[in-house]
N, C-alpha and C. Protein backbone atom coordinates (compact mmCIF):
# COMPACT_ATOMS: atom_id res chain seq x y z
N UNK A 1 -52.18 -35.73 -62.97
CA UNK A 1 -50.99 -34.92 -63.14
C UNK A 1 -50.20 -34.91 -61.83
N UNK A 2 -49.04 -35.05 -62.36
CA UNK A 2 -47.87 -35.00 -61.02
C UNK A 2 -48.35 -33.77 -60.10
N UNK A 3 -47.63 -33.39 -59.15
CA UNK A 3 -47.17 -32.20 -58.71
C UNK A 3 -46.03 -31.37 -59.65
N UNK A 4 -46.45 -30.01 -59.51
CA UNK A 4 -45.68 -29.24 -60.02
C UNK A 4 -44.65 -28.39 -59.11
N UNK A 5 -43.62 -27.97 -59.58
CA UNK A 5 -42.24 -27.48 -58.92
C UNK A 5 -42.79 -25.95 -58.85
N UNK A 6 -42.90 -25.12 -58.36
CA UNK A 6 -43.09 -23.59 -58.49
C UNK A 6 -42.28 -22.99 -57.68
N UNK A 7 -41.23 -22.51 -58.14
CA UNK A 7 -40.35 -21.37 -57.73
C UNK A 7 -41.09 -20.39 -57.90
N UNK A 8 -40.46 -19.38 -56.61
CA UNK A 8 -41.43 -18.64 -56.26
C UNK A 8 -40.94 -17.54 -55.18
N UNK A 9 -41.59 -16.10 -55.08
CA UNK A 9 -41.06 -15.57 -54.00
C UNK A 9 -42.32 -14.30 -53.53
N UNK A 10 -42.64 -15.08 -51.91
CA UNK A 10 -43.23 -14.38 -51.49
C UNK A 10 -43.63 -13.16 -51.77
N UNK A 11 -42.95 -11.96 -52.17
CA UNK A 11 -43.45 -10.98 -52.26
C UNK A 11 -43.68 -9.86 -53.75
N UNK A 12 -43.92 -11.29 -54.61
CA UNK A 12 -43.79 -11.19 -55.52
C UNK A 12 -45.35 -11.10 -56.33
N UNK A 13 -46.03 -10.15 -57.03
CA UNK A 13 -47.31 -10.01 -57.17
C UNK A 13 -47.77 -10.70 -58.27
N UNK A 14 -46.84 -11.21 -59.17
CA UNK A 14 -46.92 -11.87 -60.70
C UNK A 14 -47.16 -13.68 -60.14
N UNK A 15 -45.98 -13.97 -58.75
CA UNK A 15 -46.21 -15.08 -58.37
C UNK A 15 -47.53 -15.44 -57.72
N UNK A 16 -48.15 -14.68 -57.09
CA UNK A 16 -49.31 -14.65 -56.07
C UNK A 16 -50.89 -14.73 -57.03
N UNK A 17 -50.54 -14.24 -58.37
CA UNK A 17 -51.27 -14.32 -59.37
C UNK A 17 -51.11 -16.04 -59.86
N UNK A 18 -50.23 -16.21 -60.19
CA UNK A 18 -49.94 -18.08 -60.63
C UNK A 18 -50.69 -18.32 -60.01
N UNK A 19 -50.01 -18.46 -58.34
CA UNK A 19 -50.32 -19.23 -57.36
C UNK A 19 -51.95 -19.36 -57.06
N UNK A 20 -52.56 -18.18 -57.00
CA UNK A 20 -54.04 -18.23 -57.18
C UNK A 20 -54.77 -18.82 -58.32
N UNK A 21 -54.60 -18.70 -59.82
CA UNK A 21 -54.58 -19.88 -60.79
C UNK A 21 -54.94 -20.92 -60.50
N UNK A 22 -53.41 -21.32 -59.94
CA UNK A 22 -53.03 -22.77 -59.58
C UNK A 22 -54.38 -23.24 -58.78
N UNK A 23 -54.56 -22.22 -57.65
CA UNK A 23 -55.61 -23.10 -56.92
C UNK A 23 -56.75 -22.81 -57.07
N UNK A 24 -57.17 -22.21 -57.85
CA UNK A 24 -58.79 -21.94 -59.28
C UNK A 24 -58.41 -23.12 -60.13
N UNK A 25 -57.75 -23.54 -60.47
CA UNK A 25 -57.69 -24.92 -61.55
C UNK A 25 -57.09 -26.22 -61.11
N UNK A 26 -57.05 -26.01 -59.31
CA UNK A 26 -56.94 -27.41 -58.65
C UNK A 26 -55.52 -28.16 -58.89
N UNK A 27 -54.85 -27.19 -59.50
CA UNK A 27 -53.54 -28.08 -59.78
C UNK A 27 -52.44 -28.02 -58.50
N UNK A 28 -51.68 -29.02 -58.53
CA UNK A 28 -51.25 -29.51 -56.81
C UNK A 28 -49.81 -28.66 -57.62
N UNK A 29 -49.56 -28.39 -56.32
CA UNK A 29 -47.90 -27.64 -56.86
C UNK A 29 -47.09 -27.66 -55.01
N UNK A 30 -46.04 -27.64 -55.27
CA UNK A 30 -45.06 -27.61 -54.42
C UNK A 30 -44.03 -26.41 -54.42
N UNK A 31 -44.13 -25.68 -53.32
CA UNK A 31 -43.74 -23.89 -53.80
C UNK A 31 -42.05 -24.14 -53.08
N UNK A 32 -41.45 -23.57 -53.97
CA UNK A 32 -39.57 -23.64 -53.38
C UNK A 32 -39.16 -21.79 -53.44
N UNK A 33 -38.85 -21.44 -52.46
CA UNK A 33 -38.38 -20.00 -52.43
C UNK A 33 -37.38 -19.65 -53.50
N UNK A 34 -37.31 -18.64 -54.22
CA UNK A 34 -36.38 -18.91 -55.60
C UNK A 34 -35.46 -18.20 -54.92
N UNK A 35 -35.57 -17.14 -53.70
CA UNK A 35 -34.32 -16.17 -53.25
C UNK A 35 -33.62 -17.45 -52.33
N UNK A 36 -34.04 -18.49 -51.96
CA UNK A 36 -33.38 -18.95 -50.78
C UNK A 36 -32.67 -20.46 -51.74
N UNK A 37 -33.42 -20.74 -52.82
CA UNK A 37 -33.30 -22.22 -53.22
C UNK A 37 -33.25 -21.84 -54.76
N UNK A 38 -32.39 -21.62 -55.16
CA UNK A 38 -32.65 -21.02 -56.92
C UNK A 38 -32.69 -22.22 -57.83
N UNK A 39 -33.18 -22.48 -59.13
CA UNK A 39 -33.25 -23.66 -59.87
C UNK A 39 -32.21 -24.46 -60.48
N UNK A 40 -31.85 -25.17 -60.52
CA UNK A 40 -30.75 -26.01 -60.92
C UNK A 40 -30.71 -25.71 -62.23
N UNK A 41 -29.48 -25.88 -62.29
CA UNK A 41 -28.82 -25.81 -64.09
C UNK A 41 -29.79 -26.70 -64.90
N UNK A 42 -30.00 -28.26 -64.48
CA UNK A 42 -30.71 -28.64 -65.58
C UNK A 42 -31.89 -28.47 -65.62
N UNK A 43 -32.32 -27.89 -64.38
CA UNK A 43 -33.88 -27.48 -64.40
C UNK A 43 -34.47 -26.01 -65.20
N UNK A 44 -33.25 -25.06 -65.34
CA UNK A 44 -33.27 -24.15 -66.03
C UNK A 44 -32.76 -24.05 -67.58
N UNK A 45 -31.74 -25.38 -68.00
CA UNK A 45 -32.07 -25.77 -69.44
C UNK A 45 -33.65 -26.49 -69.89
N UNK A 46 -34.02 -27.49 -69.28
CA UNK A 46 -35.56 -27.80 -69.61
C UNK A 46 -36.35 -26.94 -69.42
N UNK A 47 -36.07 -25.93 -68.49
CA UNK A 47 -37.23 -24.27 -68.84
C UNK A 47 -36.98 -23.85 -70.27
N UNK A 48 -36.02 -23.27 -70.05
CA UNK A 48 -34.97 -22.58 -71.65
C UNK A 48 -35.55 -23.27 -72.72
N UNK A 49 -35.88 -24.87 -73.17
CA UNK A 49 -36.03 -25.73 -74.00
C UNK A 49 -37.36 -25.63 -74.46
N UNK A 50 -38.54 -25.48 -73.27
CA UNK A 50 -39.71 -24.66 -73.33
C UNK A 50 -39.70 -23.35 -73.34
N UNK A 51 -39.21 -22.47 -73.22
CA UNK A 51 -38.85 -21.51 -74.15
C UNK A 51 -38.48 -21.08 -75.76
N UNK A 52 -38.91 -21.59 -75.83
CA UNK A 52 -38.20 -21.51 -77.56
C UNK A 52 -36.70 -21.24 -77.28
N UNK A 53 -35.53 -21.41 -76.20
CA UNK A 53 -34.20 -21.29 -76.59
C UNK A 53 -33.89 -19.78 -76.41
N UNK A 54 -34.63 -18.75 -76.05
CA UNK A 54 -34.50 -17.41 -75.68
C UNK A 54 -33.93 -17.27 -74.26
N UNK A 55 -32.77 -17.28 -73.86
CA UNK A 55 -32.34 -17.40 -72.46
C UNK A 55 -32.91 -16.08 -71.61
N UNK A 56 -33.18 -14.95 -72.92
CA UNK A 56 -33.35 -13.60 -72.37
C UNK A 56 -34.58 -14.10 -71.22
N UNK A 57 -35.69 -15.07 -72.02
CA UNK A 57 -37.03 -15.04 -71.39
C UNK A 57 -36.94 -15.61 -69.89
N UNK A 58 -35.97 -15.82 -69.55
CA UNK A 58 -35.57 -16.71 -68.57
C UNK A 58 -34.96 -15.42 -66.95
N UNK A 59 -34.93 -14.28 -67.64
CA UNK A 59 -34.10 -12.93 -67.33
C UNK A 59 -35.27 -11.99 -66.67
N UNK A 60 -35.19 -12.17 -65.09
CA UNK A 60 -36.00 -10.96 -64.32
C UNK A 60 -35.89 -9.29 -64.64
N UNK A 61 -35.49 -9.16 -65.94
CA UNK A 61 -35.47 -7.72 -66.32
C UNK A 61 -35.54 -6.45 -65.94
N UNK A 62 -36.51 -6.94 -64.75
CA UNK A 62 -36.92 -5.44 -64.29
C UNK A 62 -36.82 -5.54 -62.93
N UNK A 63 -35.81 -6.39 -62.86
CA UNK A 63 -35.21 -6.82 -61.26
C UNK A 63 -33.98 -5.92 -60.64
N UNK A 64 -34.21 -6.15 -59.82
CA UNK A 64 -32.52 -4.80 -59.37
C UNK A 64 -31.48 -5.63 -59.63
N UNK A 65 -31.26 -6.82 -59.27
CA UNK A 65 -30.17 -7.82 -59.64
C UNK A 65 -29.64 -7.64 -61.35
N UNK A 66 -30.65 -7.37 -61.83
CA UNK A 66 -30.00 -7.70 -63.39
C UNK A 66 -29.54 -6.46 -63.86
N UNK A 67 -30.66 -5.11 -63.34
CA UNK A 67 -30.34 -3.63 -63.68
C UNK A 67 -28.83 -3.35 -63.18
N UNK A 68 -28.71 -3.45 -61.48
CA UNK A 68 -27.33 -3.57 -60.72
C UNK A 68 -26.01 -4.16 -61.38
N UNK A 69 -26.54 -5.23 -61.74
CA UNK A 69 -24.76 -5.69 -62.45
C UNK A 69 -25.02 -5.91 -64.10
N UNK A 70 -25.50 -5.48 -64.46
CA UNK A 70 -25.49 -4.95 -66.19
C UNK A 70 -25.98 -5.38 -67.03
N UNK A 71 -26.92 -7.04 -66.78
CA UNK A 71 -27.15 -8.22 -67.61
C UNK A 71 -27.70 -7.52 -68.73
N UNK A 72 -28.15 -6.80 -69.03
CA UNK A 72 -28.46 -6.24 -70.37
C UNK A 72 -27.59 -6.06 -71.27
N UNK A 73 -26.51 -5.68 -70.83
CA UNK A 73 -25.10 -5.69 -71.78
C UNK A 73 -24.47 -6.70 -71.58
N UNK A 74 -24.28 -7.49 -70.30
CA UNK A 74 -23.75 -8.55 -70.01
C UNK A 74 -24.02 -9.79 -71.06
N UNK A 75 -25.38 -9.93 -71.00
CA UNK A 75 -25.96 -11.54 -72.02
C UNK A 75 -25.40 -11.29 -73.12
N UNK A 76 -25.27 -9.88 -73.85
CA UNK A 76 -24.67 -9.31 -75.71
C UNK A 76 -23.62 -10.81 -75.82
N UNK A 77 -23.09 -11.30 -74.75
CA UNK A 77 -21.43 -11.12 -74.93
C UNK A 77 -21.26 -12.73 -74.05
N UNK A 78 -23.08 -13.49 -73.19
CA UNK A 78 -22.33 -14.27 -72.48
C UNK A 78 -23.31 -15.69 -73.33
N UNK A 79 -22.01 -16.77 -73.12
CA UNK A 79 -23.04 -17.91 -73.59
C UNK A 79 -24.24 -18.25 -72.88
N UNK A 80 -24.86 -19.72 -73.58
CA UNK A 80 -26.16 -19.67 -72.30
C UNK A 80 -25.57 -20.75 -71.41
N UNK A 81 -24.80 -21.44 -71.43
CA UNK A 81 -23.83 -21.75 -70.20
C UNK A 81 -23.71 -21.04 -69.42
N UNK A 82 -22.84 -19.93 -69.73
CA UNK A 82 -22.72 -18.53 -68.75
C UNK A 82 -23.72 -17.80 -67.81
N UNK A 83 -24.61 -18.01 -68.72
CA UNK A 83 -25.93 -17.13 -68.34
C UNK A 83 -26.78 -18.25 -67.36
N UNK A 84 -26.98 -19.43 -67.71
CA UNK A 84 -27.53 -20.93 -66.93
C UNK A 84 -26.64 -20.45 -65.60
N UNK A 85 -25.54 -20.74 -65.57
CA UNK A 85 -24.35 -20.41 -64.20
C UNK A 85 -24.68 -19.60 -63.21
N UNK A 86 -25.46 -18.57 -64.09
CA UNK A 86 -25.23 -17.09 -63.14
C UNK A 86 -26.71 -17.36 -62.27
N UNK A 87 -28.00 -17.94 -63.39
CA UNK A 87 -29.27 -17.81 -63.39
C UNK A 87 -29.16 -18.64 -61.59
N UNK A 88 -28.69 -20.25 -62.03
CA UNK A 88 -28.95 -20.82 -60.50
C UNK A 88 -27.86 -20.36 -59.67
N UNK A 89 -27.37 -19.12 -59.51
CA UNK A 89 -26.75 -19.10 -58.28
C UNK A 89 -27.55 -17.82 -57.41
N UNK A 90 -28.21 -17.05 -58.85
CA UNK A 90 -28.98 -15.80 -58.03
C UNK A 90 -30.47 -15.79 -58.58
N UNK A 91 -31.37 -16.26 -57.74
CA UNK A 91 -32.52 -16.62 -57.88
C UNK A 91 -33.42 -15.53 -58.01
N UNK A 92 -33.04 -14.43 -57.23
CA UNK A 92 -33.71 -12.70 -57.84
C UNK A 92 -33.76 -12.74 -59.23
N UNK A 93 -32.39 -13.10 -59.49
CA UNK A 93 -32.31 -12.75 -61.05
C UNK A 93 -33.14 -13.80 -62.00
N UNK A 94 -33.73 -14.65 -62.00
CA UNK A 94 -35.04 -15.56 -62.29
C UNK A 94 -35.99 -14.65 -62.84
N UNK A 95 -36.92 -15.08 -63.80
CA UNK A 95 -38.12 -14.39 -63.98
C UNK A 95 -39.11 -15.39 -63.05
N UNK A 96 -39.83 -14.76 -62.75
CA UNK A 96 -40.53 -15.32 -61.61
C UNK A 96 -42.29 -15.09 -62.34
N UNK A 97 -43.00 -16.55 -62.12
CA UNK A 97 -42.78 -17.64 -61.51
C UNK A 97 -41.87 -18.54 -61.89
N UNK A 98 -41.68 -19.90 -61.88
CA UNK A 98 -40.75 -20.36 -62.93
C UNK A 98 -41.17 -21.80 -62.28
N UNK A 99 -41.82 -22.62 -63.36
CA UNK A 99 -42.74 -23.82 -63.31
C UNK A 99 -41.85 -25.06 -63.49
N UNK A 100 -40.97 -25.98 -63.33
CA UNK A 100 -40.41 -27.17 -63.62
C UNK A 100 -41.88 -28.30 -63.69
N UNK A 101 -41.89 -29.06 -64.39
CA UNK A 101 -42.62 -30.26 -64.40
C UNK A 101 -42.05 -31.02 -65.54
N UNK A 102 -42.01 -32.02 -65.43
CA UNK A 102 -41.65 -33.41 -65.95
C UNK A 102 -40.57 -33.13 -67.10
N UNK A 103 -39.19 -32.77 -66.63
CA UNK A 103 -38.64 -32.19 -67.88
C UNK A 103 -38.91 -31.45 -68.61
N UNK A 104 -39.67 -30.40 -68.15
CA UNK A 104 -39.87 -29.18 -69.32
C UNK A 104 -40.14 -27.85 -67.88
N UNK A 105 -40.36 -26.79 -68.47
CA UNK A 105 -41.40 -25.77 -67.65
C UNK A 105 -41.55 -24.18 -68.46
N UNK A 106 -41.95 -23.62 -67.33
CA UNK A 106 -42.70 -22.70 -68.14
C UNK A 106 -41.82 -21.32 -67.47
N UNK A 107 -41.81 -20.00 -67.37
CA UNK A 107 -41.72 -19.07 -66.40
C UNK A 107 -42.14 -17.99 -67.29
N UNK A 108 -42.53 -16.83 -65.59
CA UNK A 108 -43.45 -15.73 -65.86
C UNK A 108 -44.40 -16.10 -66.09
N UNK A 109 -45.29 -15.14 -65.76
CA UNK A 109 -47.43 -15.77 -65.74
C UNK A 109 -48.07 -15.10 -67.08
N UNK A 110 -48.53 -15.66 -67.70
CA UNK A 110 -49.72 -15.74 -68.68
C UNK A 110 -50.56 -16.61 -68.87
N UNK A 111 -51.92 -16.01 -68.60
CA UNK A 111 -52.53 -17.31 -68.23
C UNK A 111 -53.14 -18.43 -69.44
N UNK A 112 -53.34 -18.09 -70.22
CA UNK A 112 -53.08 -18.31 -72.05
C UNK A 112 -52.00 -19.57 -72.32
N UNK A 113 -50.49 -18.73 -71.94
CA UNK A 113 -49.35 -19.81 -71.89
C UNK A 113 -49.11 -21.02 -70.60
N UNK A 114 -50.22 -20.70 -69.65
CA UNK A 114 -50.29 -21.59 -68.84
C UNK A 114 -51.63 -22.16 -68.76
N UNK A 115 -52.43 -21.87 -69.49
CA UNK A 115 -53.30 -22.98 -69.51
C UNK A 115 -52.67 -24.13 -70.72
N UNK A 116 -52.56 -23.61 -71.97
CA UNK A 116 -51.90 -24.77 -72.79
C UNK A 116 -50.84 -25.42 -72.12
N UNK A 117 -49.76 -24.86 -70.97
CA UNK A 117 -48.40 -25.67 -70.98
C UNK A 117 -49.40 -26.80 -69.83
N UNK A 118 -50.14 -26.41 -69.20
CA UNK A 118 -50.98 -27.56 -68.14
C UNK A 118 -52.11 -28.05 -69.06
N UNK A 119 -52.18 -28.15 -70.20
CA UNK A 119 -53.04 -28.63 -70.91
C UNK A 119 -54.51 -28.48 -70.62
N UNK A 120 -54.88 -27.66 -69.91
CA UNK A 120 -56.40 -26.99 -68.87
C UNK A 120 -56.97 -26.42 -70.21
N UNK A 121 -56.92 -26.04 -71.63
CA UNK A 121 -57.49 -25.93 -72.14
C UNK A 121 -59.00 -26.48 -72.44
C-alpha cells in the first residue's frame, strides 16, 4: 500500500487517535497540517465521493469556525461547489482526520470505517 495523505491537526484528540491506529496497523502515512495546508477541491470531492455524497459529513460541526459563521444554516441554501470552496480555504472547518489515498478517502475516525476503507479487515 501506497502512503497515505492525513490531514491533520496537532491538537486535535480524534486525530491523535487515527494517528495511533495508523501506527498499531503499520500503515505509512504522511501527516499535512489541515490549519496551515487545507485539502484541495479535488481532494475533497474524492473524500465527498467516499462519502456517500453527504457534504454535511465532510463539516467540523462542532468547530468554532462553522458555529461562528452559521454553516448550519449556511449549507440549507449552499451548493456542494460552494461548500467544496469554502471547505479548502478553511481547514478548521474540515472534519478532522481527513484521509486522501488513491482517489478516494475517508474523514473523521471510526475504527470499523477505517479498517474496511484500508482493507485491514
Amino acid at each position: 500500500m501506497t502512503k497515505l495523505k492525513i490531514y491533520s491537526y496537532k491538537n486535535c484528540g480524534t486525530c491523535k487517535k487515527a494517528l495511533k491506529f495508523l501506527d498499531e496497523n503499520s500503515v505509512a502515512y504522511d501527516i499535512v497540517d489541515i490549519t496551515l495546508t487545507p485539502p484541495s477541491e479535488k481532494e475533497l470531492m474524492n473524500v465527498l465521493d467516499g462519502m456517500d455524497g453527504n457534504i454535511k459529513k465532510l463539516f467540523n460541526t462542532s468547530g468554532q469556525v462553522y458555529r461562528s459563521e452559521g454553516y448550519s444554516e449556511r449549507l440549507k441554501s449552499m451548493s456542494d461547489d460552494e461548500a467544496i470552496a469554502d471547505l479548502s480555504q478553511k481547514g478548521k472547518l474540515v472534519k478532522r482526520p481527513l484521509v486522501v489515498h488513491e482517489g478516494t478517502g475517508i474523514c473523521g475516525f471510526k475504527e470499523e470505517a477505517w479498517l474496511e476503507f484500508l482493507d485491514l479487515k
